[in-house]
PDB file of N, CA and C in Angstrom:
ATOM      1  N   UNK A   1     -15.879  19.740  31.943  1.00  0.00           N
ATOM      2  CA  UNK A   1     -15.759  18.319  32.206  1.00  0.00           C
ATOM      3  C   UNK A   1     -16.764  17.522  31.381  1.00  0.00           C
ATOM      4  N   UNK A   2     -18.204  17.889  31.628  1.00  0.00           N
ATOM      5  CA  UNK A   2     -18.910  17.013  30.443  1.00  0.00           C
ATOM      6  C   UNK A   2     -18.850  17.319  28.770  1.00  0.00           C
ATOM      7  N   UNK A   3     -18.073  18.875  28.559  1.00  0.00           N
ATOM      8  CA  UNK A   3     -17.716  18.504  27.500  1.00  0.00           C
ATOM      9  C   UNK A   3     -16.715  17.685  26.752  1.00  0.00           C
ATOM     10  N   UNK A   4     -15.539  17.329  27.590  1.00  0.00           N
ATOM     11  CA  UNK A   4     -14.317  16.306  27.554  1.00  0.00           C
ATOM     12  C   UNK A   4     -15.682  15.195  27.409  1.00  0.00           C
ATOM     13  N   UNK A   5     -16.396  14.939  28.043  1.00  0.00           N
ATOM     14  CA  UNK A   5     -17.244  13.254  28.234  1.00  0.00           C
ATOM     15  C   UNK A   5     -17.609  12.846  26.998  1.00  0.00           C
ATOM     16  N   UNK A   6     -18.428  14.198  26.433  1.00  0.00           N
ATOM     17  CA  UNK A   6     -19.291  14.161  25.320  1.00  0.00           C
ATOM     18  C   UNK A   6     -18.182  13.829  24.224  1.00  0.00           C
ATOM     19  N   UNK A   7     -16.915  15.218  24.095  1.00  0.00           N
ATOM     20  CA  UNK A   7     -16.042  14.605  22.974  1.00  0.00           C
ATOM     21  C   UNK A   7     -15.457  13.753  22.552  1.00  0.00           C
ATOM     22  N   UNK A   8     -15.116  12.849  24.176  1.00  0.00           N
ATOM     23  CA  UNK A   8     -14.581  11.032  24.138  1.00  0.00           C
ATOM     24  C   UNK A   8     -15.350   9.954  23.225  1.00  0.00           C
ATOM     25  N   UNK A   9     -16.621  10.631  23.893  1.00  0.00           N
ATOM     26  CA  UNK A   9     -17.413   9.322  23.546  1.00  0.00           C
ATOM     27  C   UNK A   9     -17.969  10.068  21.643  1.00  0.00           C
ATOM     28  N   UNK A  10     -17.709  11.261  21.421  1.00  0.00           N
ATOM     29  CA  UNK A  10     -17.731  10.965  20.120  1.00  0.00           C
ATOM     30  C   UNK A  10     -16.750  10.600  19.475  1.00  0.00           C
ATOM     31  N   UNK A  11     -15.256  10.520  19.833  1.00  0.00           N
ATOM     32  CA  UNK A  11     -14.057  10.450  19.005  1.00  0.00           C
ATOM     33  C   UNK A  11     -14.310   8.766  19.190  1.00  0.00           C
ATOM     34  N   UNK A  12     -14.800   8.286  20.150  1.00  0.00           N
ATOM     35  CA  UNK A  12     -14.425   6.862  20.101  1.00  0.00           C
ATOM     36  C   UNK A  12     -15.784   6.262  19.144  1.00  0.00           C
ATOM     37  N   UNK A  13     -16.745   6.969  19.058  1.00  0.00           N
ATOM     38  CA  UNK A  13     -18.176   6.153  17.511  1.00  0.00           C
ATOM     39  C   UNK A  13     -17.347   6.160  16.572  1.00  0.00           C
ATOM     40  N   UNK A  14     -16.500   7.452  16.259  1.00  0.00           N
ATOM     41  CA  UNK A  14     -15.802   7.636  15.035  1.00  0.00           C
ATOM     42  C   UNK A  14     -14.802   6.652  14.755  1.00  0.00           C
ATOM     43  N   UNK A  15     -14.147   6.484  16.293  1.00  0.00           N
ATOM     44  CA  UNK A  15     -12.902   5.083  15.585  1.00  0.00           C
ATOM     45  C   UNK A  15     -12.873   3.820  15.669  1.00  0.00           C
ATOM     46  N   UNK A  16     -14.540   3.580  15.934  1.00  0.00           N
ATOM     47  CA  UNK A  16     -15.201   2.515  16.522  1.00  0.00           C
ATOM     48  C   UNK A  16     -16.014   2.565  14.125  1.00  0.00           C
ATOM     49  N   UNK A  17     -16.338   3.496  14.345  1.00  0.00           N
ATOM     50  CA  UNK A  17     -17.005   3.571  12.318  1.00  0.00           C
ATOM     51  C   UNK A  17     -15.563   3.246  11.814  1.00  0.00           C
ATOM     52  N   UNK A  18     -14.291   3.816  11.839  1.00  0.00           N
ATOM     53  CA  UNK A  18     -13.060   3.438  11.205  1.00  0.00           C
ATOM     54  C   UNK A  18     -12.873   2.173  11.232  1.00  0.00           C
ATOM     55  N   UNK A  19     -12.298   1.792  12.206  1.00  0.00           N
ATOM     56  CA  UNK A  19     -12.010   0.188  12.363  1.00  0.00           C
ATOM     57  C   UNK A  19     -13.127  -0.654  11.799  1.00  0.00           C
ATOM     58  N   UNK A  20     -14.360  -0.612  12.033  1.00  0.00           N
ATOM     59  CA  UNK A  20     -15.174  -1.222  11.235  1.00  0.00           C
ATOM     60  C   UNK A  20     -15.242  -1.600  10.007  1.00  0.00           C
ATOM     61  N   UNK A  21     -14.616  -0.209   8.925  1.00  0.00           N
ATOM     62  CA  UNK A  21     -14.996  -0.083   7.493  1.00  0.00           C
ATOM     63  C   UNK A  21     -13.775  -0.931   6.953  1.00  0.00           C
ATOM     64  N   UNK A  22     -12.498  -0.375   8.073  1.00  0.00           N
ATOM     65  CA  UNK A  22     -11.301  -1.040   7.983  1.00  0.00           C
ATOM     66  C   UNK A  22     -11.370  -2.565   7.829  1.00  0.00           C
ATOM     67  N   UNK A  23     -12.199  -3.358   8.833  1.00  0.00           N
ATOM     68  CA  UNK A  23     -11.885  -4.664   8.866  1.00  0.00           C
ATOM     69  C   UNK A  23     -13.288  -5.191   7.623  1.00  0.00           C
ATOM     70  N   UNK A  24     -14.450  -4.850   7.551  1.00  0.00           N
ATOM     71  CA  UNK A  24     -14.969  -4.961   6.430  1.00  0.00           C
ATOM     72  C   UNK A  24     -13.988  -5.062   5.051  1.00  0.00           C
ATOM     73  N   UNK A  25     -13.176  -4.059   4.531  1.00  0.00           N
ATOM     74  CA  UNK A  25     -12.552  -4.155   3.677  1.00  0.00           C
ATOM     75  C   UNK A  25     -11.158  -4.931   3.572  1.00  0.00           C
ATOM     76  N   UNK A  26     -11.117  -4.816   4.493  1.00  0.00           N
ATOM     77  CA  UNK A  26      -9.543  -5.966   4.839  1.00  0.00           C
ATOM     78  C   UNK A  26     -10.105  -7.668   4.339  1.00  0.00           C
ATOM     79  N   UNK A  27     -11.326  -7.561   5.259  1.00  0.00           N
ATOM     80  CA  UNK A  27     -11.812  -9.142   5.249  1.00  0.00           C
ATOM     81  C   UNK A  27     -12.211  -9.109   4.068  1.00  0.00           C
ATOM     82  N   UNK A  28     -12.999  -8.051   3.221  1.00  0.00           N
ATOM     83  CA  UNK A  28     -13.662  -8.683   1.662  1.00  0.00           C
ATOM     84  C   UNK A  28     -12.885  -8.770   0.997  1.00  0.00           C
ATOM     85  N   UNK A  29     -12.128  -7.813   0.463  1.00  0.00           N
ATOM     86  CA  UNK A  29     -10.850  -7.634  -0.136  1.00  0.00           C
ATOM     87  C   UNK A  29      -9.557  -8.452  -0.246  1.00  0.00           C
ATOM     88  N   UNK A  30      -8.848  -7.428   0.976  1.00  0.00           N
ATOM     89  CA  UNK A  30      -7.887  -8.269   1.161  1.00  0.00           C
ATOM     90  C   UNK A  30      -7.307  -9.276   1.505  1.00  0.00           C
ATOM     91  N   UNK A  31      -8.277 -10.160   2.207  1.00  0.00           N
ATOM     92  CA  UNK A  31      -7.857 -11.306   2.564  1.00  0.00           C
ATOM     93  C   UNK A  31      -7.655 -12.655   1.210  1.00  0.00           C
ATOM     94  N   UNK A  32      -8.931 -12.614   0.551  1.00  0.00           N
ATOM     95  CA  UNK A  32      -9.473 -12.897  -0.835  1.00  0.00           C
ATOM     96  C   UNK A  32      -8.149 -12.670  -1.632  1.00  0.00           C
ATOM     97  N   UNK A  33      -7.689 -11.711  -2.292  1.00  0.00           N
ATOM     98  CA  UNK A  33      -6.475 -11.224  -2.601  1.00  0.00           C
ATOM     99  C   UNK A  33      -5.531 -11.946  -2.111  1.00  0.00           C
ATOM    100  N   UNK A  34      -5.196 -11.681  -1.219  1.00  0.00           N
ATOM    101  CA  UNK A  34      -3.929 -12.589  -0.807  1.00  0.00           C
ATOM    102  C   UNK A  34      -3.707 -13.993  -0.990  1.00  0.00           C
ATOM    103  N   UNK A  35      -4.857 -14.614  -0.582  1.00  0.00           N
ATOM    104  CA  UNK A  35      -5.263 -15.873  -1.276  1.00  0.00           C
ATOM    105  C   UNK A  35      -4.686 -16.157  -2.688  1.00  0.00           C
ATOM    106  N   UNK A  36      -5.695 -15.663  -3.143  1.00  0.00           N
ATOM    107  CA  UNK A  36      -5.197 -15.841  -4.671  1.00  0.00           C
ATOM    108  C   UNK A  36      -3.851 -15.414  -5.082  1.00  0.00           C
ATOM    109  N   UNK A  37      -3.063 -14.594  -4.676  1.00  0.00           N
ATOM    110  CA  UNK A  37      -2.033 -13.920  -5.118  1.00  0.00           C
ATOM    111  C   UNK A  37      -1.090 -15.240  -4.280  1.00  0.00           C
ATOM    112  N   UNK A  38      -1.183 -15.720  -3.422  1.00  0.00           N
ATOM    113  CA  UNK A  38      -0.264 -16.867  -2.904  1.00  0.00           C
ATOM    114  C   UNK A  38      -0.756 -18.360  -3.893  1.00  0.00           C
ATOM    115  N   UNK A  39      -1.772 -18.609  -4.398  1.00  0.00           N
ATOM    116  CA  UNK A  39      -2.255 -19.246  -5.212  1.00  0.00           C
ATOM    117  C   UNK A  39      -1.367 -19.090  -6.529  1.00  0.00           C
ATOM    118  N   UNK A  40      -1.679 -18.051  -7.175  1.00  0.00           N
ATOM    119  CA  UNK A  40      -0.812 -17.414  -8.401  1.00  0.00           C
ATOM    120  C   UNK A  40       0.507 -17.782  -8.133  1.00  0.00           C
ATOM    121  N   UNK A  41       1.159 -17.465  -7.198  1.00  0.00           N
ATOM    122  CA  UNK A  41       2.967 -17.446  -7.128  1.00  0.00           C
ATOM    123  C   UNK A  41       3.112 -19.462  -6.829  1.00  0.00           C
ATOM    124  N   UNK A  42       1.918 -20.048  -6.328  1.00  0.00           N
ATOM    125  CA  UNK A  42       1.913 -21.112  -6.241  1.00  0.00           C
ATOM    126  C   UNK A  42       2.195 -22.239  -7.470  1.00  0.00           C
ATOM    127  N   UNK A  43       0.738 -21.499  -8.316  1.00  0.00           N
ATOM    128  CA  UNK A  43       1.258 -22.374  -9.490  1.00  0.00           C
ATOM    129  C   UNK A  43       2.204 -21.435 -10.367  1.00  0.00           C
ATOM    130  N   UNK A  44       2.881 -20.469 -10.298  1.00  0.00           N
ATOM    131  CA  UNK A  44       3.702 -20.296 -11.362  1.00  0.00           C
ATOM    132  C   UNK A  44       5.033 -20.854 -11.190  1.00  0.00           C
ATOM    133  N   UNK A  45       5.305 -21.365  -9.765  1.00  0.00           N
ATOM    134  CA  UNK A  45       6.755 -21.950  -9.771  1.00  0.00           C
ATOM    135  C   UNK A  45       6.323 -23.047  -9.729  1.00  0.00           C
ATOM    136  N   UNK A  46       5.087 -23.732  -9.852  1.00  0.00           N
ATOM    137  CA  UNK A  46       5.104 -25.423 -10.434  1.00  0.00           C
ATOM    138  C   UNK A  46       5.230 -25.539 -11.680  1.00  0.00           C
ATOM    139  N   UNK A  47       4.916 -24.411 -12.017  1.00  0.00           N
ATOM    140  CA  UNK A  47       5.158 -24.132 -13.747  1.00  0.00           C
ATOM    141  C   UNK A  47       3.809 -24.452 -14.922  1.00  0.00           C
ATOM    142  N   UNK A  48       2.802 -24.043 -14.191  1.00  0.00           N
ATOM    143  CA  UNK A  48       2.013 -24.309 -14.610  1.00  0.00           C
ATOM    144  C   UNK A  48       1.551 -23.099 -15.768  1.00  0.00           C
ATOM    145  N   UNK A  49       2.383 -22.234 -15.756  1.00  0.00           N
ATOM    146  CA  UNK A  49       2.079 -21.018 -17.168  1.00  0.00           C
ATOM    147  C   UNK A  49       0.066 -20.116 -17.353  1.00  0.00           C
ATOM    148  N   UNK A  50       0.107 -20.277 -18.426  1.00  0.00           N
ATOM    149  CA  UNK A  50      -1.419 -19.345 -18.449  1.00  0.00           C
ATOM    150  C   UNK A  50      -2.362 -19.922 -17.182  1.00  0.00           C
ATOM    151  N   UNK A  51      -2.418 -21.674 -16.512  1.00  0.00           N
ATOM    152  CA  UNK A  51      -3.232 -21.819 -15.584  1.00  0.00           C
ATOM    153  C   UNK A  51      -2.895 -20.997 -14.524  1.00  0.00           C
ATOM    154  N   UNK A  52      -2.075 -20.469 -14.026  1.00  0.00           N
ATOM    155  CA  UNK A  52      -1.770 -19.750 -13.254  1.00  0.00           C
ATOM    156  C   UNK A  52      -2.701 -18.442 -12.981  1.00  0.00           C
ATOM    157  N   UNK A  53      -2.970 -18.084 -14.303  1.00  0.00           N
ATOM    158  CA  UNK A  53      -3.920 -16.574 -13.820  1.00  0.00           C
ATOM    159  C   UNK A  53      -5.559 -17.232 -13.825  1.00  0.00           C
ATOM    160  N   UNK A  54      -5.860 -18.620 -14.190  1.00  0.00           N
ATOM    161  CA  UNK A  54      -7.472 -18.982 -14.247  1.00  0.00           C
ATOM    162  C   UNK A  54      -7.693 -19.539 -12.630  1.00  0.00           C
ATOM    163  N   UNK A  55      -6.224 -20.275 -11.948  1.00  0.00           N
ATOM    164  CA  UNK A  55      -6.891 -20.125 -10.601  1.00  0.00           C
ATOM    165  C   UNK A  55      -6.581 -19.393  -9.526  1.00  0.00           C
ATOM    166  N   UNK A  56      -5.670 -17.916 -10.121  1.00  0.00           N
ATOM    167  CA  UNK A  56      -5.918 -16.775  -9.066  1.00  0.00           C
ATOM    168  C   UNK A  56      -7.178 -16.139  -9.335  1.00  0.00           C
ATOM    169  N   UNK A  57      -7.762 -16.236 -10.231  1.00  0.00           N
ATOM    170  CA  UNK A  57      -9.065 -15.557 -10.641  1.00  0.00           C
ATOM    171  C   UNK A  57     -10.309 -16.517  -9.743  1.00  0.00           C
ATOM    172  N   UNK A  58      -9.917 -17.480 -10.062  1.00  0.00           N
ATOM    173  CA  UNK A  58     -11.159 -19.020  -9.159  1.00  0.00           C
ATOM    174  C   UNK A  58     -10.621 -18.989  -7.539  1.00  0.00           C
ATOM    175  N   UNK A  59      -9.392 -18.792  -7.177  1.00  0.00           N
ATOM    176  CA  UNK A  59      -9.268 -18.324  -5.978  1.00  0.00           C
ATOM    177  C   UNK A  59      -9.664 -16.831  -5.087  1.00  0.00           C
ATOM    178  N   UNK A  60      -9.664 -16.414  -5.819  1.00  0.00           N
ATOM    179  CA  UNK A  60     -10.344 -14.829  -5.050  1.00  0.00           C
ATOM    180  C   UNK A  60     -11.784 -14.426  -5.442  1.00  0.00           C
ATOM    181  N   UNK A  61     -12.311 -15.413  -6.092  1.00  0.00           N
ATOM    182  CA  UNK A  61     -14.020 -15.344  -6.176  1.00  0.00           C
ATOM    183  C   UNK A  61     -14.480 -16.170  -5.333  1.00  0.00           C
ATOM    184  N   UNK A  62     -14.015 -17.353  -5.535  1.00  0.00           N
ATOM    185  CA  UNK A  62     -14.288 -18.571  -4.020  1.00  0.00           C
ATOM    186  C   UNK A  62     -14.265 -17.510  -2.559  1.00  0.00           C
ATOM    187  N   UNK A  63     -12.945 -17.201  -1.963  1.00  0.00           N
ATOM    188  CA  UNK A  63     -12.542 -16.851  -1.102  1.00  0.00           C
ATOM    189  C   UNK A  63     -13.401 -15.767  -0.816  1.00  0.00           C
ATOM    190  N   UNK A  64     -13.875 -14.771  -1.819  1.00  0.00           N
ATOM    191  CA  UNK A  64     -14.500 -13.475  -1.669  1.00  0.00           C
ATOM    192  C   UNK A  64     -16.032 -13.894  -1.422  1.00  0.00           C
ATOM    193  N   UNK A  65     -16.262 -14.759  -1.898  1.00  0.00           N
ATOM    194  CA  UNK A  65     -17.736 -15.702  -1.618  1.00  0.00           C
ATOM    195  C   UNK A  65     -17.809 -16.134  -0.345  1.00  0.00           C
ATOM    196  N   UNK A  66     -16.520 -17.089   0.230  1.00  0.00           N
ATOM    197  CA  UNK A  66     -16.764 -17.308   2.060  1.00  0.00           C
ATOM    198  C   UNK A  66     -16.451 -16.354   2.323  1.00  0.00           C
ATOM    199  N   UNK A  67     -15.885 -15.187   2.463  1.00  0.00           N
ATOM    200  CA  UNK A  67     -15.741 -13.936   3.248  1.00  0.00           C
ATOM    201  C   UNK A  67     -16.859 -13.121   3.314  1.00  0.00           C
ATOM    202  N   UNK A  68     -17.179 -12.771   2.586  1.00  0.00           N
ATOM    203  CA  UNK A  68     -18.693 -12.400   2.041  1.00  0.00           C
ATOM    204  C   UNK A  68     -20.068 -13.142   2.612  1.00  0.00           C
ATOM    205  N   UNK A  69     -19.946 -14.109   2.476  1.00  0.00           N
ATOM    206  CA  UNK A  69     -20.937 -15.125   2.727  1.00  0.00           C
ATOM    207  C   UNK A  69     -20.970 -15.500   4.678  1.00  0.00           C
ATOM    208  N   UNK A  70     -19.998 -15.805   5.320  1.00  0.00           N
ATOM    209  CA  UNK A  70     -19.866 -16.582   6.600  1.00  0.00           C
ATOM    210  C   UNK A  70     -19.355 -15.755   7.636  1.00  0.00           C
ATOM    211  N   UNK A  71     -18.442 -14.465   7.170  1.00  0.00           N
ATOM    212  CA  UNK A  71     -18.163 -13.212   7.921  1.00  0.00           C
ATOM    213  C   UNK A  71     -18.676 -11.830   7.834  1.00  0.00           C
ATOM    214  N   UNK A  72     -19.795 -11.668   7.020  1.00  0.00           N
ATOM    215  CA  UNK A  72     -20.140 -10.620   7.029  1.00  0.00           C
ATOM    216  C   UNK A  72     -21.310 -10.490   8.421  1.00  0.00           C
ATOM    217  N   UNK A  73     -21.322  -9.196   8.756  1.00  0.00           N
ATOM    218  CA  UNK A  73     -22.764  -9.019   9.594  1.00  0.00           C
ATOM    219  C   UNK A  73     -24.198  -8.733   9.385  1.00  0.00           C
ATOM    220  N   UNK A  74     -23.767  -8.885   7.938  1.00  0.00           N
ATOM    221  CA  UNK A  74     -25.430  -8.807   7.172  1.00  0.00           C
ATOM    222  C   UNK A  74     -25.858  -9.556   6.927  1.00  0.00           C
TER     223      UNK A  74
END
């Protein structure tokens, strides 16, 4: 029985470290990303041509800067 206790409560640090690294990288990453990539498809059907890739690039450095900056726990 206290070994069931002991193994719970280690399987749950472990998916308690998963989900963590998970939402760390979701939030730096991918959120940033998506941004910009809805940015990109934004201006390419206004038709804005080569500007298109200078503000998915200015959109996912911004974005990766407040994610980084206002959600991290460091």
């Amino acid at each position: 029985m206290a070994d069931d206790a002991a193994q719970r409560a280690m399987d749950a640090q472990e998916h308690k470290k998963n989900y963590d690294s998970v939402m760390k990288v979701g939030t730096q990453f991918g959120v940033p990303f998506l941004l910009a990539l809805t940015m990109f498809f934004t201006q390419l059907t206004m038709g804005h041509g080569l500007w298109s890739v200078f503000w998915f690039i200015v959109t996912y450095l911004f974005s990766w800067y407040v994610v980084k900056t206002f959600f991290s726990a460091h």
